[in-house]
Protein backbone atom coordinates (compact mmCIF):
# COMPACT_ATOMS: atom_id res chain seq x y z
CA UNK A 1 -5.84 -57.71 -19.12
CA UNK A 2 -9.58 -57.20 -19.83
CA UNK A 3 -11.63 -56.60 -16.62
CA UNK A 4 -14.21 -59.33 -16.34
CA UNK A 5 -17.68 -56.82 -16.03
CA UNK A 6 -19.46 -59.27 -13.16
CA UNK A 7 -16.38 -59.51 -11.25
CA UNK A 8 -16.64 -55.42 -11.49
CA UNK A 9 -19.79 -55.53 -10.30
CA UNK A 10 -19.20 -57.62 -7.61
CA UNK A 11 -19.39 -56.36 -4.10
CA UNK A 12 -16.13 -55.99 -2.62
CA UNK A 13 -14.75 -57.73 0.67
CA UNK A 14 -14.85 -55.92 4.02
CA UNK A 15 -10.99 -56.50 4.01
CA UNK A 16 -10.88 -54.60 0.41
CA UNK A 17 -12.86 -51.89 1.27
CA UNK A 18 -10.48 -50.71 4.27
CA UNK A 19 -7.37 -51.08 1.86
CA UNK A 20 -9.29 -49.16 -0.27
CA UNK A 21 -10.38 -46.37 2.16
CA UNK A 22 -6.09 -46.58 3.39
CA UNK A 23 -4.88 -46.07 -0.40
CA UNK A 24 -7.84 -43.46 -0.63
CA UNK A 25 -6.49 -41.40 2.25
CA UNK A 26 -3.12 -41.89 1.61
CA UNK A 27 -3.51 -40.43 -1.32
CA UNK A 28 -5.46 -37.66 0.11
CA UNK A 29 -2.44 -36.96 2.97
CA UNK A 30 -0.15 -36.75 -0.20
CA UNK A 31 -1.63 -34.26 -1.68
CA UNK A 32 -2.49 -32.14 0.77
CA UNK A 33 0.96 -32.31 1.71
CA UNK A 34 2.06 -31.31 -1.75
CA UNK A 35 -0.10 -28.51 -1.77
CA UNK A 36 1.36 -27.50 1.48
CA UNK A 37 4.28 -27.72 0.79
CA UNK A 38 3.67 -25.36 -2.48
CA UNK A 39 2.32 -22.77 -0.76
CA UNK A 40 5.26 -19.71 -0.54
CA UNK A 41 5.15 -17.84 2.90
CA UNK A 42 5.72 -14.30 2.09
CA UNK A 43 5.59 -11.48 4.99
CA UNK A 44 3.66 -8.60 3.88
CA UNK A 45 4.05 -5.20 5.78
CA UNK A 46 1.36 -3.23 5.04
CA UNK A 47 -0.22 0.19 5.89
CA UNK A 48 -3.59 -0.62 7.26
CA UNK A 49 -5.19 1.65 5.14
CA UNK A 50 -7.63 2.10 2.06
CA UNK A 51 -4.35 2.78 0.10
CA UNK A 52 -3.25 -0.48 0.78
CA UNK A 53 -7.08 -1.21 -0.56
CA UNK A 54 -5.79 -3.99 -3.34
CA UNK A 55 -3.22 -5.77 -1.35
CA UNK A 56 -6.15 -6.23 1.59
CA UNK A 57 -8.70 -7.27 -0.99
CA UNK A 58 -6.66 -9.97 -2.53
CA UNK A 59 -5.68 -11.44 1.19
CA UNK A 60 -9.33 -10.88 2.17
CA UNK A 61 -10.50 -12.57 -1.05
CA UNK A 62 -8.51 -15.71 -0.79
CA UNK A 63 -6.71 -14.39 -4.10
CA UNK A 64 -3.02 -14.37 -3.06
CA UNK A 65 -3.89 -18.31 -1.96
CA UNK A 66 -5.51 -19.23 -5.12
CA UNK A 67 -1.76 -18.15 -6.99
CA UNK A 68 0.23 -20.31 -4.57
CA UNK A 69 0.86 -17.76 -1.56
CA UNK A 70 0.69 -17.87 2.06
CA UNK A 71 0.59 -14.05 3.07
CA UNK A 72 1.91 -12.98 6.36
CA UNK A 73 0.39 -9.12 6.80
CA UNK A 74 1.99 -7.08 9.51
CA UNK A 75 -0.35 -3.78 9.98
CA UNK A 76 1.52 -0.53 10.26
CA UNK A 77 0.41 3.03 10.34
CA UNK A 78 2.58 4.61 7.74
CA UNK A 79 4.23 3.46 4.74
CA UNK A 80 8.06 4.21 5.86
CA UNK A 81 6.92 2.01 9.17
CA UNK A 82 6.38 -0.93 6.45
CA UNK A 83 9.98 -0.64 4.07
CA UNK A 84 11.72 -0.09 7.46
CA UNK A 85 10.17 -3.63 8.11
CA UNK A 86 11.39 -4.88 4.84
CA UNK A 87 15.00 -3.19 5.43
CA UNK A 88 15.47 -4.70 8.81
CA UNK A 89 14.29 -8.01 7.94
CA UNK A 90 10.98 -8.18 9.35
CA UNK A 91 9.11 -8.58 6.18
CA UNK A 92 9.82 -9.63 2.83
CA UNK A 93 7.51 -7.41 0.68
CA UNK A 94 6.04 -3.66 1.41
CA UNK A 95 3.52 -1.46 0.98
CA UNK A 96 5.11 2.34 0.92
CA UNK A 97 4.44 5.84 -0.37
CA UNK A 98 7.49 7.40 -2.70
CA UNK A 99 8.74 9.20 0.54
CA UNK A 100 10.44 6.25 2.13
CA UNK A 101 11.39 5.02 -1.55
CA UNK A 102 13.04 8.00 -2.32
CA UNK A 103 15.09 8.02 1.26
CA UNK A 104 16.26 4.68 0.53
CA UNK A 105 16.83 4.98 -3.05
CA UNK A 106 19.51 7.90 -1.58
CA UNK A 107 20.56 6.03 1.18
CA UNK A 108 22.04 3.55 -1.56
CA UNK A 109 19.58 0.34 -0.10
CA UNK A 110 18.98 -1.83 -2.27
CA UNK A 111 15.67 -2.02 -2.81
CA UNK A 112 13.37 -3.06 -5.90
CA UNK A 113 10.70 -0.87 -6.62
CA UNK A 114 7.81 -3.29 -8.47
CA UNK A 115 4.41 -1.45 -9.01
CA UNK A 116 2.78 1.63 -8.17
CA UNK A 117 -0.66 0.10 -6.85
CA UNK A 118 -2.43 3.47 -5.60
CA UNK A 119 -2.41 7.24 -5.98
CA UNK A 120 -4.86 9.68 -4.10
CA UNK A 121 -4.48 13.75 -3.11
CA UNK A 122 -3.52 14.37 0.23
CA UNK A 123 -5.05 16.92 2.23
CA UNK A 124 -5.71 19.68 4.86
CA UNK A 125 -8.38 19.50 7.79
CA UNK A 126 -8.78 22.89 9.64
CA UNK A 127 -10.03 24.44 12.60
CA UNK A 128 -12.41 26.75 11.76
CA UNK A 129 -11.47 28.74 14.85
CA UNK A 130 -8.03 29.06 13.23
CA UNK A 131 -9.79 31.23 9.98
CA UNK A 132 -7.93 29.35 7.32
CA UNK A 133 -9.64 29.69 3.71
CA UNK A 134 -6.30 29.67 1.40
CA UNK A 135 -3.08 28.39 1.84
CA UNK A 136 -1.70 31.77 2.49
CA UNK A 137 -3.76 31.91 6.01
CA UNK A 138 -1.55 29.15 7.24
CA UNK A 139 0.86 31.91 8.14
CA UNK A 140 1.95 32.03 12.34
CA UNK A 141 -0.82 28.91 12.26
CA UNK A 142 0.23 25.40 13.97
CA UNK A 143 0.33 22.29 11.39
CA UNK A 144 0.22 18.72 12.16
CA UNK A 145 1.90 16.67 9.34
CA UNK A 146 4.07 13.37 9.77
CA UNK A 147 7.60 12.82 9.22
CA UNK A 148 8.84 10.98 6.61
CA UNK A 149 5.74 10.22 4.42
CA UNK A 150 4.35 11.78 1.67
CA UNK A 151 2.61 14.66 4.00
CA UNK A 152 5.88 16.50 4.46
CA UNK A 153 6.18 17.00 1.19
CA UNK A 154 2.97 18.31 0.48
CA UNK A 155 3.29 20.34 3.37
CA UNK A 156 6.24 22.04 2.06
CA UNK A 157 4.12 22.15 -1.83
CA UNK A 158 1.10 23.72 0.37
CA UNK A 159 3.14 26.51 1.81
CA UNK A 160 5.05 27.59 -1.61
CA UNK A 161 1.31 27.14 -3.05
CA UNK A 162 0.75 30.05 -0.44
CA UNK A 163 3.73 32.47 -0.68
CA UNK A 164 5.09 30.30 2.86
CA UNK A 165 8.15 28.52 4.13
CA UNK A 166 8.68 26.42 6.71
CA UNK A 167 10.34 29.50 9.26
CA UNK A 168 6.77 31.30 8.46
CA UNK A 169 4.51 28.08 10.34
CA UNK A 170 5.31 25.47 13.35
CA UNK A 171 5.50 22.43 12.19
CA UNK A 172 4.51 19.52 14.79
CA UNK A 173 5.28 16.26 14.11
CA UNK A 174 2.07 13.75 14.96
CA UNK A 175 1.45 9.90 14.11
CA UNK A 176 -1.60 10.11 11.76
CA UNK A 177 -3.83 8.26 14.22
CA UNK A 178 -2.91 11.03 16.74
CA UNK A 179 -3.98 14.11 14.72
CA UNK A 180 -7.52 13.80 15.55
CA UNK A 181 -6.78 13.81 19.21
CA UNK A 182 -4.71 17.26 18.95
CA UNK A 183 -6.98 19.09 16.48
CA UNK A 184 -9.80 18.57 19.21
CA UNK A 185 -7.83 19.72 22.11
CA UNK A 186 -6.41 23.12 20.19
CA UNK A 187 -2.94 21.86 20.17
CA UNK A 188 -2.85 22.31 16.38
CA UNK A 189 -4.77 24.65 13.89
CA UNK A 190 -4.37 22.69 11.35
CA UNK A 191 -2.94 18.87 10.05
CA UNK A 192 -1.67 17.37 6.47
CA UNK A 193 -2.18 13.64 5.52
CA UNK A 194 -4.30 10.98 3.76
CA UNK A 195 -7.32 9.75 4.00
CA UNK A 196 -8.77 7.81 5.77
CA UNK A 197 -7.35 10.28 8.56
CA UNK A 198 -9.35 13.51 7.18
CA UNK A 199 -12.66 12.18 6.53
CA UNK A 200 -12.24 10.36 10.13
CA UNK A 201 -11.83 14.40 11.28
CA UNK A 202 -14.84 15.71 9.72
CA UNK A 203 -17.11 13.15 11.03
CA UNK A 204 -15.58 12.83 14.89
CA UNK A 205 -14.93 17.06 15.11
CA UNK A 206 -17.88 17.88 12.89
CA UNK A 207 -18.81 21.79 12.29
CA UNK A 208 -15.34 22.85 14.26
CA UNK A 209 -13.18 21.86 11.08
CA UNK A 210 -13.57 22.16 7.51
CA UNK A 211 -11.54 21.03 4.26
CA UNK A 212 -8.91 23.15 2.69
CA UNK A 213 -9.17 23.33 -1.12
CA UNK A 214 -5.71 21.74 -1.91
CA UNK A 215 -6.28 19.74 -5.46
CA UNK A 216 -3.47 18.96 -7.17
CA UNK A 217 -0.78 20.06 -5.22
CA UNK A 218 0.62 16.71 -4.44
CA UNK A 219 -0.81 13.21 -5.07
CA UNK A 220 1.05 10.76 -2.79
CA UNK A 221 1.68 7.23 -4.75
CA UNK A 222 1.52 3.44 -3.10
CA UNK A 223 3.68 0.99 -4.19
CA UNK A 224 5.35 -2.46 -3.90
CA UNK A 225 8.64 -2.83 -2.71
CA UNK A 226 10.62 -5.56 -2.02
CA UNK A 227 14.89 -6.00 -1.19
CA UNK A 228 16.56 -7.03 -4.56
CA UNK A 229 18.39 -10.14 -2.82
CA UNK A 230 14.40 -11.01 -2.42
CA UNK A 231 13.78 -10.38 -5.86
CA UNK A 232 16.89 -12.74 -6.98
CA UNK A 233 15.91 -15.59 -5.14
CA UNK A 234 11.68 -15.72 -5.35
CA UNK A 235 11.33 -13.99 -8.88
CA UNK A 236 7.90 -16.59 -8.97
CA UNK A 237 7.21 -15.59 -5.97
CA UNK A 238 7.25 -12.16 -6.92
CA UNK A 239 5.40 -12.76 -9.83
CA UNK A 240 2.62 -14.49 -8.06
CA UNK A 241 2.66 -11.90 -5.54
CA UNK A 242 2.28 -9.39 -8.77
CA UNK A 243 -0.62 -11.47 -10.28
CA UNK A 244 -2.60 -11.19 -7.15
CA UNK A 245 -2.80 -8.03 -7.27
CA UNK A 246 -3.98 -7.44 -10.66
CA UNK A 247 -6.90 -9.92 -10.07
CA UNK A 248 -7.64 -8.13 -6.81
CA UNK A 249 -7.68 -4.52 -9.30
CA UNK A 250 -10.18 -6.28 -11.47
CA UNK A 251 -12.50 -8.03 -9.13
CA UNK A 252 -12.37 -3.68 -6.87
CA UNK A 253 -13.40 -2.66 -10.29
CA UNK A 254 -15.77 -5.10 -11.28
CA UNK A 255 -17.76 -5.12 -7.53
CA UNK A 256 -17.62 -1.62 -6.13
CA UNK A 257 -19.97 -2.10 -3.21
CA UNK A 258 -18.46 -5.25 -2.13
CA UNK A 259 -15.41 -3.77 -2.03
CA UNK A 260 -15.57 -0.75 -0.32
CA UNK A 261 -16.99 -3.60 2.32
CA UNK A 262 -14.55 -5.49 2.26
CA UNK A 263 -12.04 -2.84 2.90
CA UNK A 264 -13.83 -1.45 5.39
CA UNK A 265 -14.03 -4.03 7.59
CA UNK A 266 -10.23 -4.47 7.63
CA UNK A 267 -9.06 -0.95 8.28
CA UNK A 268 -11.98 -0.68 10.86
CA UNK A 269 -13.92 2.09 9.07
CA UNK A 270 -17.54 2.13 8.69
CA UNK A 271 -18.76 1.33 5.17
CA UNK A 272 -20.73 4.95 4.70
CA UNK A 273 -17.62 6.39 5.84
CA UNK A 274 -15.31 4.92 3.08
CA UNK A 275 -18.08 5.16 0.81
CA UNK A 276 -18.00 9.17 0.89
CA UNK A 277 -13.98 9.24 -0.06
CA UNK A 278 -13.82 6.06 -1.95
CA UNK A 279 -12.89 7.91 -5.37
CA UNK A 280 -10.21 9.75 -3.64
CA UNK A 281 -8.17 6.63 -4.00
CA UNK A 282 -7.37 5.32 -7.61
CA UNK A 283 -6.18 2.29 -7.70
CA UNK A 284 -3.86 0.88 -10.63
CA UNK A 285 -1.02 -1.74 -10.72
CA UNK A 286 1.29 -0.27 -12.60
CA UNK A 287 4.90 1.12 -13.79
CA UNK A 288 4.13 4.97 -15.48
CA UNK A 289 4.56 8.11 -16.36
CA UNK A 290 3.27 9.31 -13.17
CA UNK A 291 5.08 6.84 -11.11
CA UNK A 292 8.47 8.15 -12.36
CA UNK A 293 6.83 12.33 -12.37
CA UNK A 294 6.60 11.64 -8.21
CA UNK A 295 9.54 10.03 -7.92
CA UNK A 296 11.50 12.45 -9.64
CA UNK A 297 9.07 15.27 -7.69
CA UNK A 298 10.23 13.58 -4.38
CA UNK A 299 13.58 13.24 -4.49
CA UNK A 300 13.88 16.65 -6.02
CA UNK A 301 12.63 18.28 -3.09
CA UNK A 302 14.83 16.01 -0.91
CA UNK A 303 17.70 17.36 -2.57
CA UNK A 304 16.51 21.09 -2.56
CA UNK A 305 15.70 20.53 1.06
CA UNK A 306 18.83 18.96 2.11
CA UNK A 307 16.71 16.14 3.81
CA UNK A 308 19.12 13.51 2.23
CA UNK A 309 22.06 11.54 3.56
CA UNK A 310 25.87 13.50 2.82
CA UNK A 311 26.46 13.19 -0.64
CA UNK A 312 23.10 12.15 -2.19
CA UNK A 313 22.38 12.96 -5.94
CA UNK A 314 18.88 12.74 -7.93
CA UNK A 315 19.06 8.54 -7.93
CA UNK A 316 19.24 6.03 -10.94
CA UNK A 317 15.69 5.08 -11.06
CA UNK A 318 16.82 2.25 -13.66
CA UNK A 319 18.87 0.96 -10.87
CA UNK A 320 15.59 1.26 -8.44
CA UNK A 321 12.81 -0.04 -10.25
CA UNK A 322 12.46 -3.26 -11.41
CA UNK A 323 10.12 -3.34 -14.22
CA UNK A 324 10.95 -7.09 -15.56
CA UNK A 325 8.28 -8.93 -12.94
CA UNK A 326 5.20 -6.77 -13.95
CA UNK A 327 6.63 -6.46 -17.98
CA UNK A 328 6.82 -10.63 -17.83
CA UNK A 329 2.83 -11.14 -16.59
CA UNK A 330 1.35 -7.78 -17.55
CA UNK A 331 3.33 -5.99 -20.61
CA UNK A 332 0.99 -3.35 -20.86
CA UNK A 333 0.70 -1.83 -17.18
CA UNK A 334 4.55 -0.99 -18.04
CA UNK A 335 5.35 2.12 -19.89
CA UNK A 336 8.61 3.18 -18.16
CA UNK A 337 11.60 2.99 -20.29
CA UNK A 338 13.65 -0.47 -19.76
């Protein structure tokens, strides 16, 4: 039926206007509700670190919201910390190094390994006391690494790099946040991890340390990972999850400054600070050639080293990584074989 235009026009009752303002909020109430309801919860353990720099920018950013998401982040100090979260139920997705990938990969969990989102160097701070200049000095010398990450096996890389073994140093295991503390009270000559824990050395120890020239002995990867029983039931959510972080990449990329603020104010570092090693980290979402090189690199050494469980072999990395969520949204940041 035509509408007649002066009854349009007409003012409306007092009775009509508050059913009009009760179908307006109504309406309102339903769709908040819906978009509630929409919203996926997903626990996120996470390594409150730069390395974890995308996954913080795109909670910090409002980006995982804006592709459906409600993210849960537990903070953790080391990557195995996080995928022991995810193994024991505590979280749903993680952010991990290759070390605690590789021991579960051989420890026959079943895990799915999604995206490499990071890679950096790791590195040696010294005491300059201790007269270190080459990795060959670390002979008799004390070294602070950390279990179970990444740092053990460049520790072991760093003293082949200098004609060393394991029998020819002590070896002290130390929490990363605690290798500060024991460099400055002479319990160690020397310690082995990734930044931000270095650079936080130089600037609280100042002239009583300095930098070992390590490059490219071992690069330490970060990566998603996620249980494959996950994976099987929330493949959107995983793919939302996924897209997230490749809009988080591109706005890092695209607003340099802002991000190194951003990240700094999460991990508690001062924006100078993460300034000066920002370009240590490179930061990527993707399935490569390097991605499989540490893996392979990794679980190598476990098996050389005979830190595996009984019976371990080199693992099926087809049977590991799960390249269809990234190859679905983002076909080219996949160039591992399918």
């Amino acid at each position: 039926m035509p509408i007649n235009a002066a009854a349009a026009a007409a003012p409306i009752s007092r009775s009509g206007r508050r059913a009009f303002a009760g179908m307006a909020l109504a309406a309102v109430t339903v769709l908040a509700g819906s978009r509630a309801k929409a919203a996926q919860t997903v626990t996120l353990a996470q390594n409150l670190s730069p390395i974890s720099g995308i996954t913080i920018v795109a909670l910090a950013r409002g980006i995982f919201a804006a592709h459906g998401l409600d993210v849960v982040v537990s903070n953790f100090t080391t990557g195995k910390q996080c995928l022991d979260a995810v193994l024991g139920g505590g979280a749903e997705i993680a952010t991990t190094a290759e070390s605690p990938v590789t021991a579960a990969a051989m420890a026959n969990q079943p895990i799915s390994f999604l995206a490499r989102m990071e890679y950096s160097d790791l590195k040696t701070l010294t005491s300059k006391a201790a007269n270190i200049h080459s990795p060959a000095d670390l002979r008799g010398k004390r070294i602070g690494y950390t279990v179970g990450t990444g740092a053990e096996v460049y520790t072991m890389a760093l003293l082949k790099r200098g004609g060393l073994t394991a029998a020819d140093v002590t070896l002290i295991n130390l929490r990363p946040q605690d290798m500060v503390a024991a460099m400055a009270s002479g319990s160690i000559d020397a310690y082995n991890i990734f930044e931000p824990y270095i650079g936080n050395g130089k600037k609280i120890l100042g002239d009583a340390v300095t930098e070992l020239d390590t490059a490219g002995v071992y690069a330490e990867t970060f990566n998603i990972v996620t249980m494959k029983s996950y994976l099987a039931a929330h493949p959107d959510t995983i793919k939302a999850f996924l897209r997230s972080l490749l809009e988080a990449e591109a706005w890092m990329k695209a607003n340099r400054e802002d991000a190194i603020k951003t990240v700094a104010t999460v991990v508690n570092i001062g924006p100078a600070d993460l300034t000066a090693i920002w370009d240590n980290f490179v930061y990527g979402v993707r399935l490569d050639q390097r991605t499989m090189d540490v893996l392979n690199q990794h679980a190598a050494w476990r098996l050389a080293s005979g830190n595996h469980p009984p019976g371990a072999t080199m693992p099926d990395w087809k049977q590991v990584i799960d390249a269809g969520p990234l190859r679905a949204i983002a076909p080219d940041r996949v160039t591992v074989p399918e």
